[in-house]
N, C-alpha and C. Protein backbone atom coordinates (compact mmCIF):
# COMPACT_ATOMS: atom_id res chain seq x y z
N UNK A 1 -32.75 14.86 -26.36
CA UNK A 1 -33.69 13.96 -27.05
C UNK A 1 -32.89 12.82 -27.68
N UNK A 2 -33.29 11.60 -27.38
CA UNK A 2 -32.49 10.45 -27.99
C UNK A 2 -33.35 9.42 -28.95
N UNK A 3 -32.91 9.45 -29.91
CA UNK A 3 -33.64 8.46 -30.91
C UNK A 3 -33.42 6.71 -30.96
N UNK A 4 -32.15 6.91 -30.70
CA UNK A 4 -31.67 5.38 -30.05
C UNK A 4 -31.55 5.13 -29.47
N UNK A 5 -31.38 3.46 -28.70
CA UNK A 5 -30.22 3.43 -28.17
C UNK A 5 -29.74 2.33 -28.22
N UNK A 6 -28.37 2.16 -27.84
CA UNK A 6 -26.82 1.16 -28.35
C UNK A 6 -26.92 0.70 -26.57
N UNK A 7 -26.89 -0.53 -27.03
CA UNK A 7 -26.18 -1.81 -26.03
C UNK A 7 -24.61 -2.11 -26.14
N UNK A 8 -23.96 -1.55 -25.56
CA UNK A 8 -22.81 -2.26 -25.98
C UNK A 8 -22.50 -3.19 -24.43
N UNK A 9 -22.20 -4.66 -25.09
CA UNK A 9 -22.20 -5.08 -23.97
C UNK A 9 -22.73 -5.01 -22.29
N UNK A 10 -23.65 -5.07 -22.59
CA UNK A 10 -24.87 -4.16 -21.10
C UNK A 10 -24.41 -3.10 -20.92
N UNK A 11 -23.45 -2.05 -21.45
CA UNK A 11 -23.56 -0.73 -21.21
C UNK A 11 -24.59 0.30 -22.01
N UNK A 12 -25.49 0.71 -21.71
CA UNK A 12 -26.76 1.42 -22.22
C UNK A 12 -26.20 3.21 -22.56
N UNK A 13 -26.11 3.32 -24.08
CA UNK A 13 -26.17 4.34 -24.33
C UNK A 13 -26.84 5.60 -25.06
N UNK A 14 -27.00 6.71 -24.87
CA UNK A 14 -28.39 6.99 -26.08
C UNK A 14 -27.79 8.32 -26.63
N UNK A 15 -28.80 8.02 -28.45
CA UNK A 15 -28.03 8.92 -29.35
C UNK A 15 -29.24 9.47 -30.35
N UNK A 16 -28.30 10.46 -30.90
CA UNK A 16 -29.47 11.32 -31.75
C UNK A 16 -29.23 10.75 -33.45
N UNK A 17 -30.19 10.94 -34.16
CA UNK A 17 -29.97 10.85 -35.68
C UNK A 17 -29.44 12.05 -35.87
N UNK A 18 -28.36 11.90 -37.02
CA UNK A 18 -27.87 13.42 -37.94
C UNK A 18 -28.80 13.73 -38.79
N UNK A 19 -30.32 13.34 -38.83
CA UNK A 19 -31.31 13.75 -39.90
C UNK A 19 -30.52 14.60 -41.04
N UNK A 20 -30.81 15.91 -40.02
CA UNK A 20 -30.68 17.17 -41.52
C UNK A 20 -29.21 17.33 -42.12
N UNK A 21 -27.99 16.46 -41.78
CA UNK A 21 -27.18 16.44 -42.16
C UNK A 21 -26.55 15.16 -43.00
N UNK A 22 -27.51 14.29 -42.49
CA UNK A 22 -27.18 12.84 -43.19
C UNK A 22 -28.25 11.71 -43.91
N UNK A 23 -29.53 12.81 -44.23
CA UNK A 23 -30.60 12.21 -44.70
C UNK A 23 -30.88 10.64 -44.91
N UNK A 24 -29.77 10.40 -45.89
CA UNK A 24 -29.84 9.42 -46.76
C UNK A 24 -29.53 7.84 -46.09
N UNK A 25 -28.10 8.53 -45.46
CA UNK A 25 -27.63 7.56 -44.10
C UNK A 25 -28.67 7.05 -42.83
N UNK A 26 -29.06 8.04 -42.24
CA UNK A 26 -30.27 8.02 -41.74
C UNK A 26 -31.51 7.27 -42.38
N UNK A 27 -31.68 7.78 -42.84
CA UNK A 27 -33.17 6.57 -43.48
C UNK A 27 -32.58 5.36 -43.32
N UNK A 28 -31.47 5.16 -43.95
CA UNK A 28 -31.15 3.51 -44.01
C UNK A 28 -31.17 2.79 -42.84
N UNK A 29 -30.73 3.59 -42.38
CA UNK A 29 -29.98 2.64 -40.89
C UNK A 29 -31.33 2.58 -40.00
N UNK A 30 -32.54 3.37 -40.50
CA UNK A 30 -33.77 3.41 -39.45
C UNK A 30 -34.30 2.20 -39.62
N UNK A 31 -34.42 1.60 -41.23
CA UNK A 31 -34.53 0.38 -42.20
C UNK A 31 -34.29 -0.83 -41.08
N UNK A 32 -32.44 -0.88 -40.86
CA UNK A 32 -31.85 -1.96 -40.09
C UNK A 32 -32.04 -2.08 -38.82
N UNK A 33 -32.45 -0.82 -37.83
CA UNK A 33 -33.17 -1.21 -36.22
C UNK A 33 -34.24 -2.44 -36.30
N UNK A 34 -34.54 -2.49 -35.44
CA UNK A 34 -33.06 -2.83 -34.03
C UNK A 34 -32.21 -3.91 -35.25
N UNK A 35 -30.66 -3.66 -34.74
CA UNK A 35 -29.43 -4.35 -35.31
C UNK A 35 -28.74 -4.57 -34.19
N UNK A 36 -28.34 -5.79 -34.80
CA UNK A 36 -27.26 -6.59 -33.45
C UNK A 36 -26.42 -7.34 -34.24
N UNK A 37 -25.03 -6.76 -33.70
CA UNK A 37 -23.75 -7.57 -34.27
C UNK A 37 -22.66 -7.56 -33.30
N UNK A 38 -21.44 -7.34 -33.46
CA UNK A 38 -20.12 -7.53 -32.75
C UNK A 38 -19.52 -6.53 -32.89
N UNK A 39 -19.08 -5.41 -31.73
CA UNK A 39 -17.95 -4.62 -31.95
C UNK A 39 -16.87 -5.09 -31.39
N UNK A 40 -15.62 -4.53 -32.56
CA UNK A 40 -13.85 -4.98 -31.91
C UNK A 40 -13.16 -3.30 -31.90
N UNK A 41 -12.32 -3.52 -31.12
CA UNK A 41 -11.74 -2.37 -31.24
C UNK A 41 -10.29 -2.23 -32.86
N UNK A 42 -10.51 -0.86 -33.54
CA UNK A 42 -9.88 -0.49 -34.58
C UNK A 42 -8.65 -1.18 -34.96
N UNK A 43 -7.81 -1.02 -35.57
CA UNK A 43 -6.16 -1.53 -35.95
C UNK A 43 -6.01 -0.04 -36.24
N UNK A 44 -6.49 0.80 -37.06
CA UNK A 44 -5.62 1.37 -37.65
C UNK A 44 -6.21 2.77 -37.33
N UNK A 45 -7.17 3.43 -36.91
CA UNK A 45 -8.01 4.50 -36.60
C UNK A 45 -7.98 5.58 -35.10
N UNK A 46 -6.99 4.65 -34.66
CA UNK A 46 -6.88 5.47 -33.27
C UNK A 46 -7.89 5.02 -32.02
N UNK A 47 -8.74 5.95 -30.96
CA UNK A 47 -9.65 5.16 -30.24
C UNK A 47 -10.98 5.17 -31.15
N UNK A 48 -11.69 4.24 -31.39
CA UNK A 48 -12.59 3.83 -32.10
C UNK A 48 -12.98 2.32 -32.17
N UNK A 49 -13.88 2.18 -32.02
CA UNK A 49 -14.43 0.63 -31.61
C UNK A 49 -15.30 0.55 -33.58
N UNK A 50 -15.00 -0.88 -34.30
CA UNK A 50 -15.55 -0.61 -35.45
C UNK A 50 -16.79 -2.24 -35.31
N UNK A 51 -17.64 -1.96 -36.46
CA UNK A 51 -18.32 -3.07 -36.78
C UNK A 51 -18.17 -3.36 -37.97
N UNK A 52 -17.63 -4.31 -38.76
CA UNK A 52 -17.23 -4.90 -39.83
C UNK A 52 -18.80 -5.32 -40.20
N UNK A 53 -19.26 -5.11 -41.48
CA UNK A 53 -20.44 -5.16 -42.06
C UNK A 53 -19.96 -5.96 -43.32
N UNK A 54 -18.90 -6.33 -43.50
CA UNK A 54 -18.39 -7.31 -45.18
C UNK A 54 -18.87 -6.79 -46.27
N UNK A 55 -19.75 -7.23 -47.11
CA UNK A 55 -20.24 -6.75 -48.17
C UNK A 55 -21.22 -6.35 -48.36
N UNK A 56 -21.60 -5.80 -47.34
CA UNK A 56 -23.23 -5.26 -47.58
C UNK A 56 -23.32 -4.15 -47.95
N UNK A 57 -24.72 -4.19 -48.83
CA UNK A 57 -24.62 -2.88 -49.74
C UNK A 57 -25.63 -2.08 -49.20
N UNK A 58 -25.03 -0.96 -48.40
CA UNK A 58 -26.15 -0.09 -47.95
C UNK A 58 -26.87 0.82 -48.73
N UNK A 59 -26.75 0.40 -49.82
CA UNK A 59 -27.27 2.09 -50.89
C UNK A 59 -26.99 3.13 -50.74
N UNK A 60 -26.04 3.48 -50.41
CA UNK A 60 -25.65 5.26 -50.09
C UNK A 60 -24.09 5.48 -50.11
N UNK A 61 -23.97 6.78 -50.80
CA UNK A 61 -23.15 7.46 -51.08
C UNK A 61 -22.53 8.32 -50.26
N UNK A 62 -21.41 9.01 -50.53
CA UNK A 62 -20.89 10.27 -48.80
C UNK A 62 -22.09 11.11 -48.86
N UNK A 63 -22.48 11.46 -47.49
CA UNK A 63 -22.89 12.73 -46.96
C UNK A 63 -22.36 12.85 -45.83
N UNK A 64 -21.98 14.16 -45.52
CA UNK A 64 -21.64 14.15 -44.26
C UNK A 64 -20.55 13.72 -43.41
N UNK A 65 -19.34 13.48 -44.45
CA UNK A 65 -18.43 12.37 -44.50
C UNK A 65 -17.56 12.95 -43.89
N UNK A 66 -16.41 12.16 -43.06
CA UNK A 66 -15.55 12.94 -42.13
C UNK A 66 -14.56 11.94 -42.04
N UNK A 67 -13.30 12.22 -41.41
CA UNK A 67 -12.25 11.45 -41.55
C UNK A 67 -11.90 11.56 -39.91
N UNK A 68 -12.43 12.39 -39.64
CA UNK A 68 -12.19 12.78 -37.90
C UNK A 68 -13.30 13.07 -37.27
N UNK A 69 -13.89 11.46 -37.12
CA UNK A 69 -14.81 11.77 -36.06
C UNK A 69 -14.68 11.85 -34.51
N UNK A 70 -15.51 13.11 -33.93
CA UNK A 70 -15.10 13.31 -32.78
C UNK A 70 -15.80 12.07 -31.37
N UNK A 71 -15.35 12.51 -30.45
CA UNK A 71 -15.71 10.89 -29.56
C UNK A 71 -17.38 11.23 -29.35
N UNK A 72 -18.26 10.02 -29.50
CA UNK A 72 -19.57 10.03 -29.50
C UNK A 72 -20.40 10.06 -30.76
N UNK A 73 -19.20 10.45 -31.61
CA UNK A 73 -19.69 10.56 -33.18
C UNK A 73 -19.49 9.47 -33.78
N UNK A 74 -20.89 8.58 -34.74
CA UNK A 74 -20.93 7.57 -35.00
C UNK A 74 -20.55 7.71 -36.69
N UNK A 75 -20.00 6.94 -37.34
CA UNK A 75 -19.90 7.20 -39.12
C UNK A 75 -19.98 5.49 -39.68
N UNK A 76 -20.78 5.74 -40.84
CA UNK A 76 -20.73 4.51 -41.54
C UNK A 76 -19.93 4.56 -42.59
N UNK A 77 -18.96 3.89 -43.23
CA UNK A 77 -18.24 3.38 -44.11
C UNK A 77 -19.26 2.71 -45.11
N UNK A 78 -20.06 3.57 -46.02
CA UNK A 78 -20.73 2.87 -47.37
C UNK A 78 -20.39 1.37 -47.93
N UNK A 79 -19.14 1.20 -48.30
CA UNK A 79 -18.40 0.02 -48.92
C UNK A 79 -19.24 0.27 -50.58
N UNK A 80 -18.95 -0.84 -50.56
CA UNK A 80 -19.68 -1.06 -52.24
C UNK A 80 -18.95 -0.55 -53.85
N UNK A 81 -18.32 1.11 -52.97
CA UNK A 81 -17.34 2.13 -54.00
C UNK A 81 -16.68 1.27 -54.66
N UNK A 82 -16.21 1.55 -56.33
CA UNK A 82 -15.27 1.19 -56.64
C UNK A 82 -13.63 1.79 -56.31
N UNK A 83 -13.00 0.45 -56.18
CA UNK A 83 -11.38 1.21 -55.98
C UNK A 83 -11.44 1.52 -54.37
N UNK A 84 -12.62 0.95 -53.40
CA UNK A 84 -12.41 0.89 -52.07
C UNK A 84 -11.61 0.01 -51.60
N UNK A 85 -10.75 0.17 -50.89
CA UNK A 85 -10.08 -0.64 -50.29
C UNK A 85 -10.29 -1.53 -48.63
N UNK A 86 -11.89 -0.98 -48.35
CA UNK A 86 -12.33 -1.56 -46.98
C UNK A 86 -13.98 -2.02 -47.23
N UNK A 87 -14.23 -2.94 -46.09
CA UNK A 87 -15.52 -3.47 -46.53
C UNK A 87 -16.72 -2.18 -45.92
N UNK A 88 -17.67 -2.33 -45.88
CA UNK A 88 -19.19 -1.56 -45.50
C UNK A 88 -18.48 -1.83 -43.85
N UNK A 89 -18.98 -0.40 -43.28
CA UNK A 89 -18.16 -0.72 -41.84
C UNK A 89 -18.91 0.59 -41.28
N UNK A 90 -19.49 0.19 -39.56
CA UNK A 90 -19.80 1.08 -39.05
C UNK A 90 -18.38 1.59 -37.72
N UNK A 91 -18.50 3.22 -37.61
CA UNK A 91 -17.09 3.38 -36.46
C UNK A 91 -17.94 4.25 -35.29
N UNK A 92 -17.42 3.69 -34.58
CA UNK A 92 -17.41 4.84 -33.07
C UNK A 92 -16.29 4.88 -32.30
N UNK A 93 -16.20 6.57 -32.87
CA UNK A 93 -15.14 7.05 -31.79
C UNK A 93 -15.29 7.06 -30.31
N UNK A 94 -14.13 6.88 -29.59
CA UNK A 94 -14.72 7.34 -28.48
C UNK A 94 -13.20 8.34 -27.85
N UNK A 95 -12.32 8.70 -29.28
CA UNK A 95 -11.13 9.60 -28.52
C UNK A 95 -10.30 9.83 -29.45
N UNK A 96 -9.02 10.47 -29.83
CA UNK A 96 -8.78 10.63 -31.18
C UNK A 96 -8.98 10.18 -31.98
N UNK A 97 -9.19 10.13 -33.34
CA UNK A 97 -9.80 9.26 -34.55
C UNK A 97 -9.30 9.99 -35.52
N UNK A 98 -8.57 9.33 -36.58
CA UNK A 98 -8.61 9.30 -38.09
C UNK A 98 -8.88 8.28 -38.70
N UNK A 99 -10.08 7.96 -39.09
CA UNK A 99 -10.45 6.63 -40.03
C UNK A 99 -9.65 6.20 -41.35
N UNK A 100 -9.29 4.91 -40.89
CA UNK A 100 -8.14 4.92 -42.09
C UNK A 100 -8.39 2.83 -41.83
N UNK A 101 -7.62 2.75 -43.26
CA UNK A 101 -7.51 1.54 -43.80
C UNK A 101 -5.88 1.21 -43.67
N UNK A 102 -5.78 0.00 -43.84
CA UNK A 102 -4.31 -0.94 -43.84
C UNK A 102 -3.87 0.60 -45.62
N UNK A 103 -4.26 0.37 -45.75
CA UNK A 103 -3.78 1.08 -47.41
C UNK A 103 -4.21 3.13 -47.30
N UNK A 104 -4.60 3.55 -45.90
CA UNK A 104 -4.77 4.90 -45.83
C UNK A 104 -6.00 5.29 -45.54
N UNK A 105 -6.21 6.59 -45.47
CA UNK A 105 -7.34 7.27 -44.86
C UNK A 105 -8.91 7.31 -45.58
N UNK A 106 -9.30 6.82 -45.08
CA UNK A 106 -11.46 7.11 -45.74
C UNK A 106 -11.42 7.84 -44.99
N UNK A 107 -13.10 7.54 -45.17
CA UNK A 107 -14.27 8.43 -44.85
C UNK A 107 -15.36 8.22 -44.69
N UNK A 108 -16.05 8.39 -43.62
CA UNK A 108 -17.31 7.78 -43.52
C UNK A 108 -18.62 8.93 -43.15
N UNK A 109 -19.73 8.01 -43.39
CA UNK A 109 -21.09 9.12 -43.51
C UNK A 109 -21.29 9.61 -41.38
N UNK A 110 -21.05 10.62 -40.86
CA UNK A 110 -21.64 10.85 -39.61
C UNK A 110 -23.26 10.85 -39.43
N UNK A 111 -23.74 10.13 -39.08
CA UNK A 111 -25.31 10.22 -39.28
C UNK A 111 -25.67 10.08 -37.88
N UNK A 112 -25.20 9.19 -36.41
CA UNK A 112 -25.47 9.10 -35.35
C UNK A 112 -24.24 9.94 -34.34
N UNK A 113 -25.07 10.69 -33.19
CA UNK A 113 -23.75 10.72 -32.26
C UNK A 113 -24.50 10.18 -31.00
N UNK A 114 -23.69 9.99 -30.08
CA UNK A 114 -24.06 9.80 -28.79
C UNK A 114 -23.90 10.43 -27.59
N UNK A 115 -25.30 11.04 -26.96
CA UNK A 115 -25.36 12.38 -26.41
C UNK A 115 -24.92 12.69 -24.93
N UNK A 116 -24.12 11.67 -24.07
CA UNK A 116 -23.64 11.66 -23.01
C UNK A 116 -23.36 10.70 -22.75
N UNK A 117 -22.36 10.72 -21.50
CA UNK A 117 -21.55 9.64 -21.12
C UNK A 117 -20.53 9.06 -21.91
N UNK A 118 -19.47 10.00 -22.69
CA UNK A 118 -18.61 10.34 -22.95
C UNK A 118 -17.01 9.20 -22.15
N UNK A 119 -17.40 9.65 -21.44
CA UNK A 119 -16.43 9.29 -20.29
C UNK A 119 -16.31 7.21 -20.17
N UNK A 120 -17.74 7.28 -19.75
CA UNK A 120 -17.80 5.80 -20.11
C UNK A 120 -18.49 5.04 -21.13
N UNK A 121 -18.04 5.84 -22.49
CA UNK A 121 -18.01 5.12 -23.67
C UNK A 121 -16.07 5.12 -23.57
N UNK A 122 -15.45 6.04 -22.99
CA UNK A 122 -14.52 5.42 -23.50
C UNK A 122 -14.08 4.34 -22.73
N UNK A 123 -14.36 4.35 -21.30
CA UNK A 123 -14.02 2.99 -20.36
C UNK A 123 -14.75 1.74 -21.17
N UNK A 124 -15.92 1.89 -21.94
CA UNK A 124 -16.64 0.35 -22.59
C UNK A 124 -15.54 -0.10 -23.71
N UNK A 125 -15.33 0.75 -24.43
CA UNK A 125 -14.63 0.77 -25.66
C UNK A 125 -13.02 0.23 -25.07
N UNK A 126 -12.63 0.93 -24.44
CA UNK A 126 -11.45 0.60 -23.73
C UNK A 126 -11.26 -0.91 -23.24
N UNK A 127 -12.02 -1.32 -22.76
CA UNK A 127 -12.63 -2.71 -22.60
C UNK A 127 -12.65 -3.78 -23.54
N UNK A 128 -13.21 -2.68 -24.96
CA UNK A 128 -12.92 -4.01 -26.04
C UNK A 128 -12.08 -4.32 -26.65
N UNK A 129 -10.98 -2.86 -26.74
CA UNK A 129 -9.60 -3.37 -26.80
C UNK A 129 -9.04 -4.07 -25.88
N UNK A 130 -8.95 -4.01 -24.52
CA UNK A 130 -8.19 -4.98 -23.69
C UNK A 130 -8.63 -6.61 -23.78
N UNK A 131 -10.21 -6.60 -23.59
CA UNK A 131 -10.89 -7.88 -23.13
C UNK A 131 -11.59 -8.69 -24.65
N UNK A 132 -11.55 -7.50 -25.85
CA UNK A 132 -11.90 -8.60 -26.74
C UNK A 132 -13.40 -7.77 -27.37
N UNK A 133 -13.95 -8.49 -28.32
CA UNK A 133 -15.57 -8.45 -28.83
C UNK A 133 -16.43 -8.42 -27.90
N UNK A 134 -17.32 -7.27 -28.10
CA UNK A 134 -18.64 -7.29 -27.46
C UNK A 134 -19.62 -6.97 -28.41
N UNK A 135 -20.84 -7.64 -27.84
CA UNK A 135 -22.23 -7.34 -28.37
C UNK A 135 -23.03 -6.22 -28.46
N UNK A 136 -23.37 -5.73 -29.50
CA UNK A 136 -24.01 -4.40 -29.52
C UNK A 136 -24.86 -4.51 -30.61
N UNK A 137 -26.18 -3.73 -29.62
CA UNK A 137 -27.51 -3.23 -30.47
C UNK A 137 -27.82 -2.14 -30.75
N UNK A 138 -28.47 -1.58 -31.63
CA UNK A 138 -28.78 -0.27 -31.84
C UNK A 138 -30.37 -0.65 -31.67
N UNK A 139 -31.19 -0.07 -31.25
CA UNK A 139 -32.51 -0.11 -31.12
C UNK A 139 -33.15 1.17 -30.92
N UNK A 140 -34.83 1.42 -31.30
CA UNK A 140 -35.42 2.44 -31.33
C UNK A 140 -35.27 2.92 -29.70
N UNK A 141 -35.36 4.24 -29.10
CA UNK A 141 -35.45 5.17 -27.97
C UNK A 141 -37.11 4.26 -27.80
C-alpha cells in the first residue's frame, strides 16, 4: 500500500507514511503535499540524497529519530532546535547512512520509507551525485 509518491527526476517512486510511529511528522508533511524542490546528493552522511529546507519551521520535535537510516528510509531534520548546528532538512537514504553535520552526527524524524525499487533508488541517487540536482515531488498515491 503506498501513500505517496516521489518524482525524483522522472524516476517514479512509491512510499508508505510511518503514521503509528511518527504521528506528528506525518501530519505535517501531509500539510506540505504535493511538495516540489531540489535534491543534491549528501557531503557528509554517506549514500543519501538530502533536501535543504533553510529555515523552515516545521513544528515538530524528535519522534522516531534515527541516525541510521536504512536505504528507502526517509527522515526529516526538524531544524528550528536550539544549539542546532544544521538547517530543517529532509534525507533519503539509499545505502549506508549516518546523518551527520560538518560539526557531527543528528538525527532525524523517520516518518516515510519507500516500498520497492531499492535497487534503482540507488542508481537515481547515484546519478545525483555524479550528474548534479534533480527535481523531486512528493505527491498524494
Amino acid at each position: 500500500m503506498s501513500d505517496i509518491t516521489i518524482n525524483i527526476g522522472g524516476d517514479i517512486f512509491q512510499a508508505r507514511f510511518e503514521t503509528e510511529a511518527a504521528p506528528q511528522t506525518v501530519a505535517r508533511f501531509r500539510h506540505l503535499v504535493p511538495y516540489k524542490d531540489r535534491i543534491i546528493h549528501v557531503r557528509w552522511s554517506g549514500e543519501a540524497c538530502w533536501i535543504p529546507m533553510g529555515e523552515r519551521d516545521l513544528s515538530i520535535g524528535y519522534e522516531n529519530a534515527t541516525s541510521y537510516p536504512a536505504p528507502g528510509q526517509i527522515i526529516v531534520y526538524p531544524g528550528g532546535i536550539p544549539g542546532a548546528v544544521s538547517e530543517t532538512e529532509i534525507l533519503v537514504a539509499y545505502g549506508p547512512c549516518c546523518f551527520a553535520s560538518k560539526a557531527g552526527q543528528l538525527a532525524g524524524n523517520h516518518f516515510l520509507t519507500i516500498t520497492a525499487d531499492l535497487d534503482r533508488l540507488a542508481k537515481v541517487c547515484r546519478s545525483v551525485l555524479w550528474d548534479g540536482a534533480k527535481d523531486i515531488t512528493f505527491s498524494a498515491a
